[in-house]
ModelCIF file with pLDDT and N, C-alpha, C, O atoms, coordinates in Angstrom:
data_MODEL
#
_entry.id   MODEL 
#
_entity.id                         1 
_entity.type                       polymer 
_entity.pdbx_number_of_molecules   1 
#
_entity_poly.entity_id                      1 
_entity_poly.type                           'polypeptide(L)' 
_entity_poly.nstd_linkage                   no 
_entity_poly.nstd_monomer                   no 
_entity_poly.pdbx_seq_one_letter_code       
;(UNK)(UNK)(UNK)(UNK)(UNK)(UNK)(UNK)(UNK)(UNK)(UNK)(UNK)(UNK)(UNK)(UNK)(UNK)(UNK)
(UNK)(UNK)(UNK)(UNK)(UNK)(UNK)(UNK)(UNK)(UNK)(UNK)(UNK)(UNK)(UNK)(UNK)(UNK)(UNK)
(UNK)(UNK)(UNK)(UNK)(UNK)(UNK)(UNK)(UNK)(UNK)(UNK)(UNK)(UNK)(UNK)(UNK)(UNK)(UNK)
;
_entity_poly.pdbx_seq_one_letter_code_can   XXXXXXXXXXXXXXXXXXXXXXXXXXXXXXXXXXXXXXXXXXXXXXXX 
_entity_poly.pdbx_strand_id                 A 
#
loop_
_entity_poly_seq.entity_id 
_entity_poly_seq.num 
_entity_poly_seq.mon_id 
_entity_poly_seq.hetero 
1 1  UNK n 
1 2  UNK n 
1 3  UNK n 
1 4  UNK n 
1 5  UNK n 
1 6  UNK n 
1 7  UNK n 
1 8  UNK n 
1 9  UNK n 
1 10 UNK n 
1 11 UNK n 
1 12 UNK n 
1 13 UNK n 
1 14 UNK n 
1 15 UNK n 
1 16 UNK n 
1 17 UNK n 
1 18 UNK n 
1 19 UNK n 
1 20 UNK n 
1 21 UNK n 
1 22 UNK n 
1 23 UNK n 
1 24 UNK n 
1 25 UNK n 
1 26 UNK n 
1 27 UNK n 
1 28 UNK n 
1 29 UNK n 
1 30 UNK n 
1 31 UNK n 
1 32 UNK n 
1 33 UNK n 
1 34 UNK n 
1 35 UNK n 
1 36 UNK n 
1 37 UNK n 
1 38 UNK n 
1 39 UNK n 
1 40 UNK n 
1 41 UNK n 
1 42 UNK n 
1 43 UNK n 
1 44 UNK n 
1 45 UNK n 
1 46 UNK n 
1 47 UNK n 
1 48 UNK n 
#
_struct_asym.id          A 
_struct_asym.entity_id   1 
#
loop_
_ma_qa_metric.id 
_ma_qa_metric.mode 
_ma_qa_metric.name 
_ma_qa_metric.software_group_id 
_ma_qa_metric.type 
1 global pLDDT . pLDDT 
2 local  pLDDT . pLDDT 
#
_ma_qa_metric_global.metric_id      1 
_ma_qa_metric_global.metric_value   81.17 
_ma_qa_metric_global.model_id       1 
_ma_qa_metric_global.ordinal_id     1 
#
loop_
_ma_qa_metric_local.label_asym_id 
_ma_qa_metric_local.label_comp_id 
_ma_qa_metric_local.label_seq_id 
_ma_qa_metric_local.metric_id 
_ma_qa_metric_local.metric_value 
_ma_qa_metric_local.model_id 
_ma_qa_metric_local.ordinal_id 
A UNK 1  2 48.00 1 1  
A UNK 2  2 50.00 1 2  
A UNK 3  2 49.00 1 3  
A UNK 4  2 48.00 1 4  
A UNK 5  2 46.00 1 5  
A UNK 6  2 48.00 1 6  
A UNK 7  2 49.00 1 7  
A UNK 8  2 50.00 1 8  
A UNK 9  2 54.00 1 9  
A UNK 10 2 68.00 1 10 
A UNK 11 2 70.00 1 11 
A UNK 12 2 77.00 1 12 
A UNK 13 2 74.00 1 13 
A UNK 14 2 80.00 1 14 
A UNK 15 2 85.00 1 15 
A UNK 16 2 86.00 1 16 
A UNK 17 2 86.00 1 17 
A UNK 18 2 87.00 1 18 
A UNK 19 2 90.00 1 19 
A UNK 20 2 88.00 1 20 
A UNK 21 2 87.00 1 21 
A UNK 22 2 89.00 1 22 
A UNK 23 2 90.00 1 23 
A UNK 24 2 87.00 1 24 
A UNK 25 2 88.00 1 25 
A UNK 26 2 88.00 1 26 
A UNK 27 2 88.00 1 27 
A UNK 28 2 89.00 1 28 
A UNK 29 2 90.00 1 29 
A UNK 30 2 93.00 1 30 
A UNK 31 2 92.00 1 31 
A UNK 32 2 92.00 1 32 
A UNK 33 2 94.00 1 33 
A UNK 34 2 95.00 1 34 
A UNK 35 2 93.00 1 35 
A UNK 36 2 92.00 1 36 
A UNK 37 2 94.00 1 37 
A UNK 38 2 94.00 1 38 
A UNK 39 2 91.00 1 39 
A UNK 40 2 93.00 1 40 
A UNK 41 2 94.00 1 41 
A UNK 42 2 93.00 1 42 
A UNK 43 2 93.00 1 43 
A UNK 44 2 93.00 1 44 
A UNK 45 2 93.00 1 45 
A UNK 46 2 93.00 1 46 
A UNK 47 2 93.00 1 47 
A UNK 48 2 92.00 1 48 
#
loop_
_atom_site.group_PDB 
_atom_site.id 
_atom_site.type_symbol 
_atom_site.label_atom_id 
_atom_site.label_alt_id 
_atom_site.label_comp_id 
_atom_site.label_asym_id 
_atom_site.label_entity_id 
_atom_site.label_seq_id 
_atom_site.pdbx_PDB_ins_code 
_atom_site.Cartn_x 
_atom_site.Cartn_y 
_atom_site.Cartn_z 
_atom_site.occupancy 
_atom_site.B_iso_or_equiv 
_atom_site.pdbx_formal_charge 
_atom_site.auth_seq_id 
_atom_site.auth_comp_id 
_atom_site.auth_asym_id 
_atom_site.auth_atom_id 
_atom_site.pdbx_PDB_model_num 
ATOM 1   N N  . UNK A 1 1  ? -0.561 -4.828  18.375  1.00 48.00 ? 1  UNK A N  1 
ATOM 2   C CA . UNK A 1 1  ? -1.545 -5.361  17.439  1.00 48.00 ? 1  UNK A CA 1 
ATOM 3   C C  . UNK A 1 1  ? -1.553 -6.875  17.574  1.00 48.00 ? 1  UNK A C  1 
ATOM 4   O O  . UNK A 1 1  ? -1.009 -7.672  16.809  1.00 48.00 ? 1  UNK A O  1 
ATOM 5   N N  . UNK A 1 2  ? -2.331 -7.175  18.787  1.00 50.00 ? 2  UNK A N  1 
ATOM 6   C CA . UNK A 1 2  ? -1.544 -8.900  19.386  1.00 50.00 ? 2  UNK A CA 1 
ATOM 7   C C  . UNK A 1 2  ? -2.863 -9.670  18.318  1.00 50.00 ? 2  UNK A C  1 
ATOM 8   O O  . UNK A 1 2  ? -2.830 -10.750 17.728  1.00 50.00 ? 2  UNK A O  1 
ATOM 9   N N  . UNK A 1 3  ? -3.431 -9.129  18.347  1.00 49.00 ? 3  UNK A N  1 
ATOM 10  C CA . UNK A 1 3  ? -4.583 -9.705  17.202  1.00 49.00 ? 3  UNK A CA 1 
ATOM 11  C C  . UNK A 1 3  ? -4.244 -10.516 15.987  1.00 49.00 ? 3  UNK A C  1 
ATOM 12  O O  . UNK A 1 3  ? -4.262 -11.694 15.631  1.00 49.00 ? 3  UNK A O  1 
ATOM 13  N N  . UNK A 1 4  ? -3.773 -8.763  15.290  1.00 48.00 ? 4  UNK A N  1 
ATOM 14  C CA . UNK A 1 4  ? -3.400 -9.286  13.943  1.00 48.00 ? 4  UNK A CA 1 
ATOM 15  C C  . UNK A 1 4  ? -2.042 -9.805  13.756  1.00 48.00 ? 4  UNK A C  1 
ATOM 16  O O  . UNK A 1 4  ? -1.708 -10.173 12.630  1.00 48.00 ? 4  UNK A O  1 
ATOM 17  N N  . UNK A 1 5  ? -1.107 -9.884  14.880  1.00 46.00 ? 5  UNK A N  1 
ATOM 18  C CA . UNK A 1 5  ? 0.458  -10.635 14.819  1.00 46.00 ? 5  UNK A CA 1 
ATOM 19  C C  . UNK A 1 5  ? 0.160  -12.238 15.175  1.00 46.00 ? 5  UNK A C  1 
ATOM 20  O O  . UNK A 1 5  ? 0.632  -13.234 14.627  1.00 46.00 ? 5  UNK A O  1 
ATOM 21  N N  . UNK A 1 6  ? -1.090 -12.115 16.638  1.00 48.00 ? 6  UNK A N  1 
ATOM 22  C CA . UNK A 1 6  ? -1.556 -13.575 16.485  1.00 48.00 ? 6  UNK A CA 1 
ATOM 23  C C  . UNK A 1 6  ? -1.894 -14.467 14.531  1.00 48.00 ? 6  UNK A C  1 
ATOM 24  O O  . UNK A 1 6  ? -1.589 -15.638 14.306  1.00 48.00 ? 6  UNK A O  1 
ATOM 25  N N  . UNK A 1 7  ? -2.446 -13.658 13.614  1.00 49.00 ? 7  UNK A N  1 
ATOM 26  C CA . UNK A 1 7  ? -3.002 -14.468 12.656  1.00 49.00 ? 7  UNK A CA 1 
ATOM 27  C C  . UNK A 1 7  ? -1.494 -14.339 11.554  1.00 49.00 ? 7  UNK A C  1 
ATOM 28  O O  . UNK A 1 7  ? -1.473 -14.960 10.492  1.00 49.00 ? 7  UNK A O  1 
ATOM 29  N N  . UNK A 1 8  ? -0.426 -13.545 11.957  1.00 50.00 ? 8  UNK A N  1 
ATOM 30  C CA . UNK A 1 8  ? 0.650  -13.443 10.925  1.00 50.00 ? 8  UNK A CA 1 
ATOM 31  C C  . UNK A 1 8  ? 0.105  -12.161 9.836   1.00 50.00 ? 8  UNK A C  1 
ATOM 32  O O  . UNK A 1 8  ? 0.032  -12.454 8.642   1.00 50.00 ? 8  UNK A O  1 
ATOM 33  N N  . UNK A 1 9  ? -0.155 -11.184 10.141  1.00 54.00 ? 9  UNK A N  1 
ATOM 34  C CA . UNK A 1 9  ? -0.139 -10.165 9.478   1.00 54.00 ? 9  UNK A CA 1 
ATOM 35  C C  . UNK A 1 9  ? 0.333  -9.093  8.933   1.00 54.00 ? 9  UNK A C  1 
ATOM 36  O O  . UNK A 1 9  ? 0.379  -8.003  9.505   1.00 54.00 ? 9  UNK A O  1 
ATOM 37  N N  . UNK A 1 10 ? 0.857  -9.400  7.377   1.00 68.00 ? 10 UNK A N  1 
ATOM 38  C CA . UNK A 1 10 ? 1.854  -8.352  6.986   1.00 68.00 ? 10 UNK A CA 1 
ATOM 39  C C  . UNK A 1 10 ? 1.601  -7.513  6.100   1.00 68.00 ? 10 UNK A C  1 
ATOM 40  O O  . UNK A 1 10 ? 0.876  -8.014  5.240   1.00 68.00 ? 10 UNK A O  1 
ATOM 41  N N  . UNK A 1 11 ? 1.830  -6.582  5.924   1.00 70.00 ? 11 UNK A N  1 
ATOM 42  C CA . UNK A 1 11 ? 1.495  -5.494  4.560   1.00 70.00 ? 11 UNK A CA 1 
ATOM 43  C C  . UNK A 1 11 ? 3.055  -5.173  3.623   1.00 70.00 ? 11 UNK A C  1 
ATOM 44  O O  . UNK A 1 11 ? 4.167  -5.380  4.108   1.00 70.00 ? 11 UNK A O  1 
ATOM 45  N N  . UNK A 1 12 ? 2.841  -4.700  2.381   1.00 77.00 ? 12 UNK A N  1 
ATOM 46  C CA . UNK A 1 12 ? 3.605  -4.657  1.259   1.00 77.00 ? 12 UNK A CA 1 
ATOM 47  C C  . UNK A 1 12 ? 4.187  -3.729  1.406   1.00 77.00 ? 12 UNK A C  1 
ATOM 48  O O  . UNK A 1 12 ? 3.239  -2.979  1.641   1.00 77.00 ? 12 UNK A O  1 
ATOM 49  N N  . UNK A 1 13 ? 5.404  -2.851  1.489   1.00 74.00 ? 13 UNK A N  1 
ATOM 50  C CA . UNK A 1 13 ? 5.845  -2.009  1.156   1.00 74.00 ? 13 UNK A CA 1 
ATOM 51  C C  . UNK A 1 13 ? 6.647  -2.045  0.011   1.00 74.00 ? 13 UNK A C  1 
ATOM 52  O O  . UNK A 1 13 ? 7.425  -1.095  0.103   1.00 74.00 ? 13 UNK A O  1 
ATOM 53  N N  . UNK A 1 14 ? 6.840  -2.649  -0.992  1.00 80.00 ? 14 UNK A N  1 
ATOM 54  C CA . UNK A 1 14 ? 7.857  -2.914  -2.389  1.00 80.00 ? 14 UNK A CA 1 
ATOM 55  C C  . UNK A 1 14 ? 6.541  -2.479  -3.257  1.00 80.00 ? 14 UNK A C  1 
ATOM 56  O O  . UNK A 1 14 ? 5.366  -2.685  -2.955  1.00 80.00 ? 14 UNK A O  1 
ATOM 57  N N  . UNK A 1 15 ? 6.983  -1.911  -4.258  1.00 85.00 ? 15 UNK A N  1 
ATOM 58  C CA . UNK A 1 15 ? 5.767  -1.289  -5.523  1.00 85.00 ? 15 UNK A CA 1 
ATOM 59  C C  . UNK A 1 15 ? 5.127  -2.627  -5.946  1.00 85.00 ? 15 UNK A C  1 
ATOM 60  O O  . UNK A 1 15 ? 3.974  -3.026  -6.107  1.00 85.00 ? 15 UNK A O  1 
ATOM 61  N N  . UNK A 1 16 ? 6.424  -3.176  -6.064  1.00 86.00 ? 16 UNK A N  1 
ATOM 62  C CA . UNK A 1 16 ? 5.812  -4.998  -7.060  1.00 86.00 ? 16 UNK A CA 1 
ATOM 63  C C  . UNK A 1 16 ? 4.931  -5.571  -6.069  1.00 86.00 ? 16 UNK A C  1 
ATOM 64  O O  . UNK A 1 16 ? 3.803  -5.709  -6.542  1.00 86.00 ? 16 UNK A O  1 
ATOM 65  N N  . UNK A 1 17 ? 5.038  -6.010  -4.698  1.00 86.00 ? 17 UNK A N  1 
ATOM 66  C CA . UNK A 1 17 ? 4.055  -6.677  -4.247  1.00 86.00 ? 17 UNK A CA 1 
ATOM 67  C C  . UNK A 1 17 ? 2.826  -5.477  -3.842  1.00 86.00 ? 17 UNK A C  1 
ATOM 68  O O  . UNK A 1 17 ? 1.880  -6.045  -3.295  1.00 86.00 ? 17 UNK A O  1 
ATOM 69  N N  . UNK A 1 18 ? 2.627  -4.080  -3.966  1.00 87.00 ? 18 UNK A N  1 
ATOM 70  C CA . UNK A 1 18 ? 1.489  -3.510  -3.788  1.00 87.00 ? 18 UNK A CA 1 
ATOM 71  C C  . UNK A 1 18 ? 0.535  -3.796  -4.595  1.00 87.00 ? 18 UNK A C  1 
ATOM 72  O O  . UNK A 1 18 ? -0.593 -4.192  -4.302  1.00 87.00 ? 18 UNK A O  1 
ATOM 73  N N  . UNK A 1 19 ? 1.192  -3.505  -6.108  1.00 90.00 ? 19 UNK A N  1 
ATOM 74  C CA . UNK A 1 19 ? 0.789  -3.642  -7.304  1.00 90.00 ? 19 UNK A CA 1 
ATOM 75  C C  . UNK A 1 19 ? 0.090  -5.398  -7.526  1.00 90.00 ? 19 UNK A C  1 
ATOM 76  O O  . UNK A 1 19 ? -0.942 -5.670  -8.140  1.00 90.00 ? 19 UNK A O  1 
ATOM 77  N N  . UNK A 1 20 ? 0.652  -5.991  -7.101  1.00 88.00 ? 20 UNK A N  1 
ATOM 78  C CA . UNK A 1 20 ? 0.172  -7.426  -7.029  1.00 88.00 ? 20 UNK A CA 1 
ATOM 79  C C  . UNK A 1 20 ? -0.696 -8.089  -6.555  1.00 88.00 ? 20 UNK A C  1 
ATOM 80  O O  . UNK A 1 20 ? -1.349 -9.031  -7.004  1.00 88.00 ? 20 UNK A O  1 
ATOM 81  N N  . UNK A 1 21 ? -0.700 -7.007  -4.583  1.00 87.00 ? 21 UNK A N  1 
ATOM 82  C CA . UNK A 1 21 ? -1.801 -7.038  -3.833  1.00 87.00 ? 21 UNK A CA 1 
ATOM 83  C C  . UNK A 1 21 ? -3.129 -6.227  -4.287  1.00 87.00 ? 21 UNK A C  1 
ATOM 84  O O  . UNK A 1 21 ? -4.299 -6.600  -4.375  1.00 87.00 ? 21 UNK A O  1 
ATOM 85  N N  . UNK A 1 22 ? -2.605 -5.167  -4.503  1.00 89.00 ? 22 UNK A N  1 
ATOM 86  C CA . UNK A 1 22 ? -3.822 -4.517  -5.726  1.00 89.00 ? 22 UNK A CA 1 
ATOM 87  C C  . UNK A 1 22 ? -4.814 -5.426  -6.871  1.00 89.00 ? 22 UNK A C  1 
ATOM 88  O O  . UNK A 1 22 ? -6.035 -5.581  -6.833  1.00 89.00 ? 22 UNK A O  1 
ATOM 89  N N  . UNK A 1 23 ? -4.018 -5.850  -7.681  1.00 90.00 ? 23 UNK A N  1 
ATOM 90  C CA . UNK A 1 23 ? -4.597 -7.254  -8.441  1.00 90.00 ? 23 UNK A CA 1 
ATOM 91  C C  . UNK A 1 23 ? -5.314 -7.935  -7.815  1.00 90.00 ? 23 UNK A C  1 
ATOM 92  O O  . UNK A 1 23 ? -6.509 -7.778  -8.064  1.00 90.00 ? 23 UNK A O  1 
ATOM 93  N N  . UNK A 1 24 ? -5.076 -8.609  -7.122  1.00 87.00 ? 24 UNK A N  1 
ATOM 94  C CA . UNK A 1 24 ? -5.705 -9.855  -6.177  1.00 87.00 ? 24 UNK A CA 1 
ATOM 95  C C  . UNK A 1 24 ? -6.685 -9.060  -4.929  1.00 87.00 ? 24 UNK A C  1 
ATOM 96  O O  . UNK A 1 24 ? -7.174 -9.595  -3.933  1.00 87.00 ? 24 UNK A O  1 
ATOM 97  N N  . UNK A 1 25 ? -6.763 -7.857  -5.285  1.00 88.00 ? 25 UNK A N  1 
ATOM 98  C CA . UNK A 1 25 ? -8.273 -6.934  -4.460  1.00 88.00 ? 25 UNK A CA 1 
ATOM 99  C C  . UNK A 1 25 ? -8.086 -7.288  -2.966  1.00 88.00 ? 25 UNK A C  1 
ATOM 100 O O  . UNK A 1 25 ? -9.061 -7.544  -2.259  1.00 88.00 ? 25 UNK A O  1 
ATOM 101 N N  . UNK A 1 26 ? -6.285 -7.304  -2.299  1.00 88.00 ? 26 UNK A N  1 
ATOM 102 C CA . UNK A 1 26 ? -6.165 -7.435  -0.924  1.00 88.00 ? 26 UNK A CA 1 
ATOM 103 C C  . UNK A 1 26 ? -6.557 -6.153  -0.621  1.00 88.00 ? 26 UNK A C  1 
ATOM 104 O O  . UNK A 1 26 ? -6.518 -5.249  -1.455  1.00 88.00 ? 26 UNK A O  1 
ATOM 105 N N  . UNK A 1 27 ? -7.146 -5.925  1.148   1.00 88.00 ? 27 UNK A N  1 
ATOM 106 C CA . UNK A 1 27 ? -7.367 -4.774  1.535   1.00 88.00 ? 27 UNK A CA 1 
ATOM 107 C C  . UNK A 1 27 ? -6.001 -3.983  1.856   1.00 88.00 ? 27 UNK A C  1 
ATOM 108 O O  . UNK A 1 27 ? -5.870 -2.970  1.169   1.00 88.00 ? 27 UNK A O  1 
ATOM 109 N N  . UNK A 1 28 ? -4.988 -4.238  2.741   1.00 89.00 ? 28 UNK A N  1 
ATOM 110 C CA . UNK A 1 28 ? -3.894 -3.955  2.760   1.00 89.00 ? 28 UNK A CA 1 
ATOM 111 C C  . UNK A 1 28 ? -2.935 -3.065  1.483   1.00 89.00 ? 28 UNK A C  1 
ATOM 112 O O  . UNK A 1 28 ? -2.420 -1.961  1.664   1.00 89.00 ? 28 UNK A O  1 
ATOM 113 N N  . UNK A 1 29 ? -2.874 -3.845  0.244   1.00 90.00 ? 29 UNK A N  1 
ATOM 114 C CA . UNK A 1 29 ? -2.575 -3.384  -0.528  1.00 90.00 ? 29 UNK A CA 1 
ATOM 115 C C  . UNK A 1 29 ? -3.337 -2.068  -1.567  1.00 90.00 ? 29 UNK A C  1 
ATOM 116 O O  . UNK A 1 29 ? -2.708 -1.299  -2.293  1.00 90.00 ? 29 UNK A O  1 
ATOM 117 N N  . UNK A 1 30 ? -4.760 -2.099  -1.382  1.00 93.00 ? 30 UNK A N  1 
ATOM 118 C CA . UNK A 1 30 ? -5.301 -1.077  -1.509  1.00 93.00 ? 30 UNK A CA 1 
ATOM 119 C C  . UNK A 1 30 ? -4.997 0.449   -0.891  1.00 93.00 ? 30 UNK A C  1 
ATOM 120 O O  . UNK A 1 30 ? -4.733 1.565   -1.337  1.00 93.00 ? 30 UNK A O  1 
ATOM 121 N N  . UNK A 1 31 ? -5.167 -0.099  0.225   1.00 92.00 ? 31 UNK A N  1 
ATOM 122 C CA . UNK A 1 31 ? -4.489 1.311   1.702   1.00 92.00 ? 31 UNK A CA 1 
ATOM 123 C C  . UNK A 1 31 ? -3.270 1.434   1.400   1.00 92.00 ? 31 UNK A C  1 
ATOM 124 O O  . UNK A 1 31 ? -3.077 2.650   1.404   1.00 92.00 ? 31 UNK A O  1 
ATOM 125 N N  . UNK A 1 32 ? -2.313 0.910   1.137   1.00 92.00 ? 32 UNK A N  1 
ATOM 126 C CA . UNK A 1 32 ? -0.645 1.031   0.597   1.00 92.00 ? 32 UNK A CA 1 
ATOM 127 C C  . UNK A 1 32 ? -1.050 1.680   -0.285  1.00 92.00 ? 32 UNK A C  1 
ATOM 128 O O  . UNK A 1 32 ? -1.190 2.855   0.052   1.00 92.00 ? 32 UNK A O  1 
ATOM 129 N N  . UNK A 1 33 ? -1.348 1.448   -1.409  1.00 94.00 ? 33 UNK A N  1 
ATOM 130 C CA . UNK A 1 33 ? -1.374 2.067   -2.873  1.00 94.00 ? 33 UNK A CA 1 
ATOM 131 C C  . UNK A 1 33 ? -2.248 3.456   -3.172  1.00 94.00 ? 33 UNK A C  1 
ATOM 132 O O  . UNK A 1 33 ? -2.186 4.201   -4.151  1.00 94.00 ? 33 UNK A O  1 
ATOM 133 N N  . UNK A 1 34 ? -3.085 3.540   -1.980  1.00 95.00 ? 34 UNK A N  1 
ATOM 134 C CA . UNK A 1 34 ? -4.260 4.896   -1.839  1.00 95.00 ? 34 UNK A CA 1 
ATOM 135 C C  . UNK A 1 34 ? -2.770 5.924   -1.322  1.00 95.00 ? 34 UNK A C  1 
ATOM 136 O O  . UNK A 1 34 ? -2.379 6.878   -1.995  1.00 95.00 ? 34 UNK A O  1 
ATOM 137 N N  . UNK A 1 35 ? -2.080 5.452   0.035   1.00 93.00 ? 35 UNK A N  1 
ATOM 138 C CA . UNK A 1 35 ? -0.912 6.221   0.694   1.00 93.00 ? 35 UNK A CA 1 
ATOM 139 C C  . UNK A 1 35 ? -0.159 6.592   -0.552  1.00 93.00 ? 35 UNK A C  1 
ATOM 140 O O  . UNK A 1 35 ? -0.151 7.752   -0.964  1.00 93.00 ? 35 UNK A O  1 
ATOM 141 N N  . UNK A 1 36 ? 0.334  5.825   -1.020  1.00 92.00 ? 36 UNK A N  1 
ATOM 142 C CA . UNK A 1 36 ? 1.602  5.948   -1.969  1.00 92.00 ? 36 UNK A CA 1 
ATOM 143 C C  . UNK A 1 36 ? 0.914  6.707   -3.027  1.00 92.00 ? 36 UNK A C  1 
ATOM 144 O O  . UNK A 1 36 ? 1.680  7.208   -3.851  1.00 92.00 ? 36 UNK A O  1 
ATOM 145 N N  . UNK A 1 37 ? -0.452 6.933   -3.221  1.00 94.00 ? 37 UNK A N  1 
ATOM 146 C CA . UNK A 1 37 ? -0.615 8.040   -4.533  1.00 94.00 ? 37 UNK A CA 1 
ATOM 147 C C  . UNK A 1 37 ? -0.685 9.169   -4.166  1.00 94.00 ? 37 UNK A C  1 
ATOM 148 O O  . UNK A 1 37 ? -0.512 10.111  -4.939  1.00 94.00 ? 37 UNK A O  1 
ATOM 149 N N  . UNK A 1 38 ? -1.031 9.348   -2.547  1.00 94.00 ? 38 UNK A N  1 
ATOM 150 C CA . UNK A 1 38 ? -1.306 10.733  -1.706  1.00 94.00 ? 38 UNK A CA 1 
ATOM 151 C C  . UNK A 1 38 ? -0.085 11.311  -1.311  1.00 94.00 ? 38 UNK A C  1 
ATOM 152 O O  . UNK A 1 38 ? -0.153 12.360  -0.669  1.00 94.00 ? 38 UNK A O  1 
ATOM 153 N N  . UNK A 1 39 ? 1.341  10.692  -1.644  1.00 91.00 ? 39 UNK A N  1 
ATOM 154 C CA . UNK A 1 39 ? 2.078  10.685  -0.831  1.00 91.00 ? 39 UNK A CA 1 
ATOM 155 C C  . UNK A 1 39 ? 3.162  11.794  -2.078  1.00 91.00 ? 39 UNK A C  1 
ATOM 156 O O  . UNK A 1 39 ? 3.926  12.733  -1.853  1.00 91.00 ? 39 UNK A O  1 
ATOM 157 N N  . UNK A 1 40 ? 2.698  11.037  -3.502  1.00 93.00 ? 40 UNK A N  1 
ATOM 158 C CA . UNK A 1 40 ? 3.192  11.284  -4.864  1.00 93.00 ? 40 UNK A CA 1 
ATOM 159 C C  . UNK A 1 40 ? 2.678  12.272  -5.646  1.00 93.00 ? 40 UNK A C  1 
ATOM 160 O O  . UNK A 1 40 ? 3.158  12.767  -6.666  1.00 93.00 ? 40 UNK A O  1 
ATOM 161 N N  . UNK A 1 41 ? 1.175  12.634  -4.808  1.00 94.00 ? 41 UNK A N  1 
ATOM 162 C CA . UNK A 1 41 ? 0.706  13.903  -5.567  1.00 94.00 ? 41 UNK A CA 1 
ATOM 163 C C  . UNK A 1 41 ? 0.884  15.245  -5.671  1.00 94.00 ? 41 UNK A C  1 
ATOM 164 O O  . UNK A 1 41 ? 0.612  15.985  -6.616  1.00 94.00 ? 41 UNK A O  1 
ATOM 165 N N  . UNK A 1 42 ? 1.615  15.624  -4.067  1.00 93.00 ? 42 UNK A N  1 
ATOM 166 C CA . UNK A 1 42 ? 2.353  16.942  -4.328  1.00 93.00 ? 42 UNK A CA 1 
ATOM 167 C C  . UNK A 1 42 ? 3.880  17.464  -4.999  1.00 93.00 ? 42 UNK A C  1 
ATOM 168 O O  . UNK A 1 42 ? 4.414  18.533  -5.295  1.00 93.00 ? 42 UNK A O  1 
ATOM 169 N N  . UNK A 1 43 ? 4.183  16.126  -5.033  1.00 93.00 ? 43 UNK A N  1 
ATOM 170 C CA . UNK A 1 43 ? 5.460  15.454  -5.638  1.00 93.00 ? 43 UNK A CA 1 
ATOM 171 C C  . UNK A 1 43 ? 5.124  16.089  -7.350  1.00 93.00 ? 43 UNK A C  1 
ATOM 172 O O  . UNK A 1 43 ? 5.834  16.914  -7.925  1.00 93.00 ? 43 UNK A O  1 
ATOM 173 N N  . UNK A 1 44 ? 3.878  15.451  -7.911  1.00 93.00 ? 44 UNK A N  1 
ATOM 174 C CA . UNK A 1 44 ? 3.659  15.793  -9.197  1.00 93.00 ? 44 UNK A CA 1 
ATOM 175 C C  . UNK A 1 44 ? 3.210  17.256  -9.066  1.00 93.00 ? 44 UNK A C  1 
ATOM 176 O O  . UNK A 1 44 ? 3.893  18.025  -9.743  1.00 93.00 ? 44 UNK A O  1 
ATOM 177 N N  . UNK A 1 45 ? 2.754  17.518  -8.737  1.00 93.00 ? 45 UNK A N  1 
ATOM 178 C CA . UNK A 1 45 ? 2.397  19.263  -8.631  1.00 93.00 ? 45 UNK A CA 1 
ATOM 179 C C  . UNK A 1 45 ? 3.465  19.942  -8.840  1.00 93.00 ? 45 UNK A C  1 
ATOM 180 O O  . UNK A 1 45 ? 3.447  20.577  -9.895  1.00 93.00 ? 45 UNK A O  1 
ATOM 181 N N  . UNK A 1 46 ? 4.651  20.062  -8.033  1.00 93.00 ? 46 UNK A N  1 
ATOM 182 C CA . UNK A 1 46 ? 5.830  20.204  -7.949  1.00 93.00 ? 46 UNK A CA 1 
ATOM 183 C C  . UNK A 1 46 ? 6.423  20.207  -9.349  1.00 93.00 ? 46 UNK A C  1 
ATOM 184 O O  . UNK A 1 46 ? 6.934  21.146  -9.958  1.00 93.00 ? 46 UNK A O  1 
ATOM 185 N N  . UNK A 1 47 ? 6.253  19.033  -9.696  1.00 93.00 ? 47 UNK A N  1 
ATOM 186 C CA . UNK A 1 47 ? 7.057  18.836  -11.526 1.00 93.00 ? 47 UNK A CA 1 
ATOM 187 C C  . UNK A 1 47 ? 6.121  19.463  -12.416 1.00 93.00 ? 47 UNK A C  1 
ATOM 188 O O  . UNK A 1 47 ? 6.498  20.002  -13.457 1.00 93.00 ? 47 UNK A O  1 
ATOM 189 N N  . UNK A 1 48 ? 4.565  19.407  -11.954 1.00 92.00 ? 48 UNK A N  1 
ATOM 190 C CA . UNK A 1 48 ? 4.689  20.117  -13.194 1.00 92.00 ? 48 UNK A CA 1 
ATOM 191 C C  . UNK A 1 48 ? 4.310  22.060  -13.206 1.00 92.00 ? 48 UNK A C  1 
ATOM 192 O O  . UNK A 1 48 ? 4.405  22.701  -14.253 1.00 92.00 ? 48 UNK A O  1 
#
């Protein structure tokens, strides 16, 4: 990804900075936080 490593490109994996990037309407953190609810929903099925 010589592109986006050329411009310094990183994404969030910690809840706090998803949640933060979420706030501030980054694209990155959107796609993190879409994963992490898809990731948690059979998880909740499961519990309940």
């Amino acid at each position: 990804s010589e592109a986006l490593l050329s411009q310094g490109a990183y994404f969030p994996t910690n809840p706090s900075q998803i949640w933060q990037g979420v706030l501030e309407f980054k694209p990155f953190a959107l796609i993190m936080l879409g994963l992490v609810l898809l990731i948690i929903t059979p998880v909740l099925n499961v519990a309940l």
